[in-house]
C-alpha atoms as a PDB file:
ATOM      1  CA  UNK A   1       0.000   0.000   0.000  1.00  0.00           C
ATOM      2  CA  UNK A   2       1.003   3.404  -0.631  1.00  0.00           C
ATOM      3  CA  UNK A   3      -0.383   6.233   1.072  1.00  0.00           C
ATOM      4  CA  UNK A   4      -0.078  10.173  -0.144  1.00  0.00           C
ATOM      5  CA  UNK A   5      -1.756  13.500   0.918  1.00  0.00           C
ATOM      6  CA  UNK A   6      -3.169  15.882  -1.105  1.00  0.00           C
ATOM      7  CA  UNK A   7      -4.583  19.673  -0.984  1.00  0.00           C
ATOM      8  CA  UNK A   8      -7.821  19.087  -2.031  1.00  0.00           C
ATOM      9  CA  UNK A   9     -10.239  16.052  -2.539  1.00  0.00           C
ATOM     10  CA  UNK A  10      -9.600  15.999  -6.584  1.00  0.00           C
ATOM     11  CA  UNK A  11      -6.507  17.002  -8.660  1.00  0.00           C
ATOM     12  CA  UNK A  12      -4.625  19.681  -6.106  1.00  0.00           C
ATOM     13  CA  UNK A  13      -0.989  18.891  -5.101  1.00  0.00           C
ATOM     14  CA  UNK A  14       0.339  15.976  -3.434  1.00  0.00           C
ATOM     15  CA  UNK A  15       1.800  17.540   0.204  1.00  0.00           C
ATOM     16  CA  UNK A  16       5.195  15.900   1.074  1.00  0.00           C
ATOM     17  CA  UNK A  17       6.555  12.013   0.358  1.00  0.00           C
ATOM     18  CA  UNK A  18       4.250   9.015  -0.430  1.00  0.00           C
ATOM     19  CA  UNK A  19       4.712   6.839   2.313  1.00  0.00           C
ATOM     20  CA  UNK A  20       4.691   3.577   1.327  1.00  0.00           C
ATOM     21  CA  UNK A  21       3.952   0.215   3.476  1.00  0.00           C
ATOM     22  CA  UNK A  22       5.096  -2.727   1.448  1.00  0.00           C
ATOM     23  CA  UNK A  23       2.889  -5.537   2.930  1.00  0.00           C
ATOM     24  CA  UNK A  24      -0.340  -4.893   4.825  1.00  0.00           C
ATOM     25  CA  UNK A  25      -2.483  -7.274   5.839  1.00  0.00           C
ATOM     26  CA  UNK A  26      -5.984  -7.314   4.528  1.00  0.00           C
ATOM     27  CA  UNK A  27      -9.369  -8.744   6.190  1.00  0.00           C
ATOM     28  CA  UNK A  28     -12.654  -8.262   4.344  1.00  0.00           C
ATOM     29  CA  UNK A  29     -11.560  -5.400   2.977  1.00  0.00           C
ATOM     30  CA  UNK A  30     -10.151  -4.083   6.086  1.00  0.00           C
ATOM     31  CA  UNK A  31      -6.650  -3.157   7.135  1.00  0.00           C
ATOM     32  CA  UNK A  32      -4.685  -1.321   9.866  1.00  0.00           C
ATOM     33  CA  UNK A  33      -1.871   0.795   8.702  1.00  0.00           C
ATOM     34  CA  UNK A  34       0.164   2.956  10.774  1.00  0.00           C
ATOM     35  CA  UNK A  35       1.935   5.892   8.894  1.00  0.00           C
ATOM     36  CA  UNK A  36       4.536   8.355   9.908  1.00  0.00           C
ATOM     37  CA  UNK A  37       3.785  11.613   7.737  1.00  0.00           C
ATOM     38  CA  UNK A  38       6.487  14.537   8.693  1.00  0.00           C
ATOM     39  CA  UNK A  39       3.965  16.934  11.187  1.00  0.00           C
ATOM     40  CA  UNK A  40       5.253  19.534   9.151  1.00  0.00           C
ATOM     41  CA  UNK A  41       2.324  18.329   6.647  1.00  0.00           C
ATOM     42  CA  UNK A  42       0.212  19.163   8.836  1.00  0.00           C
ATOM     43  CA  UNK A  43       0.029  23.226   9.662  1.00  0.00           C
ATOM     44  CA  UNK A  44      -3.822  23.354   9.871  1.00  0.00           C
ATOM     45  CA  UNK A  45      -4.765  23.435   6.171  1.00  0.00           C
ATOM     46  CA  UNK A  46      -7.403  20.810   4.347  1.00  0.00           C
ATOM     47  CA  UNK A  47      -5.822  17.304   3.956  1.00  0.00           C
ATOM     48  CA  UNK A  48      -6.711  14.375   1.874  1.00  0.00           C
ATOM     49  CA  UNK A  49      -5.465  11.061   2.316  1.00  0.00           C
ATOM     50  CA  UNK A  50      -5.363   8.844  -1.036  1.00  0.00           C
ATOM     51  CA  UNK A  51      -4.369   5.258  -0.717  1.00  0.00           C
ATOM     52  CA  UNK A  52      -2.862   3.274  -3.224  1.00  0.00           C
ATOM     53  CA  UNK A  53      -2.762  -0.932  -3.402  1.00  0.00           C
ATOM     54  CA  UNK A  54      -1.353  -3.456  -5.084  1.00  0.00           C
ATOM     55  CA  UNK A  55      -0.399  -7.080  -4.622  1.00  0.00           C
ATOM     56  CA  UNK A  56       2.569  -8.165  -2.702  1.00  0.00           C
ATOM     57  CA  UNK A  57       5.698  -7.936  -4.614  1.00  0.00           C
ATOM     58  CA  UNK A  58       4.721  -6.624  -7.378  1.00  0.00           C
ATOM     59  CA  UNK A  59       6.028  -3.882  -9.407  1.00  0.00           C
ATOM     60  CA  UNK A  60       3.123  -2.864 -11.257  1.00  0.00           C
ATOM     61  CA  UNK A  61       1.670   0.715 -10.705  1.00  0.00           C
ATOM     62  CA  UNK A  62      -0.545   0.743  -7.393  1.00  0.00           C
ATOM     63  CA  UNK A  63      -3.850   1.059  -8.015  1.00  0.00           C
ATOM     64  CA  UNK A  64      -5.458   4.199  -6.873  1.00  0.00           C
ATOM     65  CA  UNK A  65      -8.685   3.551  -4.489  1.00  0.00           C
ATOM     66  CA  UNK A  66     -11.375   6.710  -4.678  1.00  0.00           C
ATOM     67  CA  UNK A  67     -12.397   8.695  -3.213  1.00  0.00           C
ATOM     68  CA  UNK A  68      -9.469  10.487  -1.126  1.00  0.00           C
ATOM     69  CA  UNK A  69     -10.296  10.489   2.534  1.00  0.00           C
ATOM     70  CA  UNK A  70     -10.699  13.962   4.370  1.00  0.00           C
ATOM     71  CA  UNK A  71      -7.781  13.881   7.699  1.00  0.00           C
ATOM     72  CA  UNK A  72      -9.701  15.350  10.098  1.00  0.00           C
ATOM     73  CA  UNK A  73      -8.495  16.347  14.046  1.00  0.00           C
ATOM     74  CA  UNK A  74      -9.184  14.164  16.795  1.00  0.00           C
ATOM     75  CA  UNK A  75      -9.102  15.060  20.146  1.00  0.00           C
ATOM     76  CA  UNK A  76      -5.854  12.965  21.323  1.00  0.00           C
ATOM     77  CA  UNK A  77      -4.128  13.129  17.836  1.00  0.00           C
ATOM     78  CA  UNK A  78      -3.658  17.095  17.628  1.00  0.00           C
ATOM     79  CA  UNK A  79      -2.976  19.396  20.641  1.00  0.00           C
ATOM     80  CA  UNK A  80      -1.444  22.868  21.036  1.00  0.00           C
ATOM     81  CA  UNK A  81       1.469  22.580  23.180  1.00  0.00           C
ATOM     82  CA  UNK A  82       1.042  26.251  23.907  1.00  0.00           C
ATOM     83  CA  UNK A  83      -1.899  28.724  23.964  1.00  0.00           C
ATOM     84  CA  UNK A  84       0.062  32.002  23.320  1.00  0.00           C
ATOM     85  CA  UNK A  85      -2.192  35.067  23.841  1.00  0.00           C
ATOM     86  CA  UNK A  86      -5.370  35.327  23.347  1.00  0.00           C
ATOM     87  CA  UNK A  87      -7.406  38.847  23.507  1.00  0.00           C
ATOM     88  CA  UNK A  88     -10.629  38.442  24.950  1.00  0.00           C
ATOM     89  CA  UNK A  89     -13.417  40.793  23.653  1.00  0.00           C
ATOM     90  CA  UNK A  90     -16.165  40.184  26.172  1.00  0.00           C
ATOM     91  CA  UNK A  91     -16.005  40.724  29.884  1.00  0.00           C
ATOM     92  CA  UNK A  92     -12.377  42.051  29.563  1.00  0.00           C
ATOM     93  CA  UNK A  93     -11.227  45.797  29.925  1.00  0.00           C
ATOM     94  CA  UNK A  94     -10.807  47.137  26.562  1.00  0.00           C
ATOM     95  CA  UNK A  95      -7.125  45.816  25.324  1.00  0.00           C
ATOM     96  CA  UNK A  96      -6.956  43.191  28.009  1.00  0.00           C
ATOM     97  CA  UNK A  97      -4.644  40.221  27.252  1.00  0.00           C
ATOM     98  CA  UNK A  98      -4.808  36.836  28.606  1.00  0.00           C
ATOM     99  CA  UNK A  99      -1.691  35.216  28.752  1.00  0.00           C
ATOM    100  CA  UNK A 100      -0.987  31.277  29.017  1.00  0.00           C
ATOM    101  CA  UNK A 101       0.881  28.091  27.779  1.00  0.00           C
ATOM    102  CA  UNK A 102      -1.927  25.736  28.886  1.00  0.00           C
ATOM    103  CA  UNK A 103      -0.692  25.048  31.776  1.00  0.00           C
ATOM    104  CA  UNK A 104      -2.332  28.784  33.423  1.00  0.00           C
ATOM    105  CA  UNK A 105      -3.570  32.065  32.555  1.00  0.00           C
ATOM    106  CA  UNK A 106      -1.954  35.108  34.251  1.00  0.00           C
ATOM    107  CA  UNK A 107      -2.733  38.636  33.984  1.00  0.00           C
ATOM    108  CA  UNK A 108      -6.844  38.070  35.002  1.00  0.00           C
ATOM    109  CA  UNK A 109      -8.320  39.334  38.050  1.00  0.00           C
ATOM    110  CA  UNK A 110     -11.372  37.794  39.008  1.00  0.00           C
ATOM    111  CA  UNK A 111     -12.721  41.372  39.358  1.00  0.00           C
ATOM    112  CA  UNK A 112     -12.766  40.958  35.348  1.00  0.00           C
ATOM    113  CA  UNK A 113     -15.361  38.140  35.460  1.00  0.00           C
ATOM    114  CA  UNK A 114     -19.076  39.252  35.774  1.00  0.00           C
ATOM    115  CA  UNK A 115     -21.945  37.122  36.880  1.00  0.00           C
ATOM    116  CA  UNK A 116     -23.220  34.864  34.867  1.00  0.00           C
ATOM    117  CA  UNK A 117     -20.181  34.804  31.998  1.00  0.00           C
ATOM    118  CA  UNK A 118     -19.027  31.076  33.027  1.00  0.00           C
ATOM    119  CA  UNK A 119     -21.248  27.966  33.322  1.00  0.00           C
ATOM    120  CA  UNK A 120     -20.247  25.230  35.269  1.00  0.00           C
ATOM    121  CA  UNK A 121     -20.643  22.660  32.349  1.00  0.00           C
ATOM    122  CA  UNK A 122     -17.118  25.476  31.023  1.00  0.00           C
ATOM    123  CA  UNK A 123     -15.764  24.103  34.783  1.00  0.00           C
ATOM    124  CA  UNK A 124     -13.887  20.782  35.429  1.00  0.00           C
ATOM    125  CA  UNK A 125     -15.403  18.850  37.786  1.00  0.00           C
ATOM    126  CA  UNK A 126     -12.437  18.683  39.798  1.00  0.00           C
ATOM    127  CA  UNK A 127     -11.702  22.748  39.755  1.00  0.00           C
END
């Protein structure tokens, strides 16, 4: 198998190196591949995975399946490491700045939050 990404779901530009996976094994049609794409692929813009087969050994061009499969975010397979700085409008002095790296927000006084502007379903249950 042979796996490429792509910029869009037809024609567009392949995005990196093919990676290729010289013997999967195949069940009723299904298969578990795992594939090592440079993160650098992936900056946020549209991906589309195409997969291409052939038989074992073989040298013949792989076989293209269709229709490319949107990559799509999961919760545990993407994560910013960092949140930067984030300016929020609402509830904030004008020009506020909220500062953090996920790990904690500085510069907010609770003086800043009115009544009513967080739910406890935006809470964790353990805070």
């Amino acid at each position: 198998m042979q796996f490429s990404l792509a910029d869009a779901a037809t024609n567009g530009n392949y995005i990196g190196s093919p990676f290729t996976n010289p013997s999967v094994p195949v069940s009723n049609g299904l298969f578990t591949a795992t594939l090592t794409f440079d993160s650098s692929v992936f900056d946020g813009s549209a991906r589309w995975l195409e997969i291409g087969v052939r038989t074992n050994g073989s040298v013949e061009p792989y076989a293209i399946l269709t229709p490319r499969q949107a990559v799509t975010a999961a919760p545990y397979a993407t994560f910013a490491a960092t949140s930067g700085t984030a300016v929020l409008a609402s509830n904030l002095s004008a020009g506020a700045v909220l500062i953090g790296n996920g790990l904690g927000i500085t510069n907010l006084s609770g003086a800043n939050i009115t009544a009513a502007s967080i739910t406890s379903n935006q809470l964790d249950a353990a805070t």
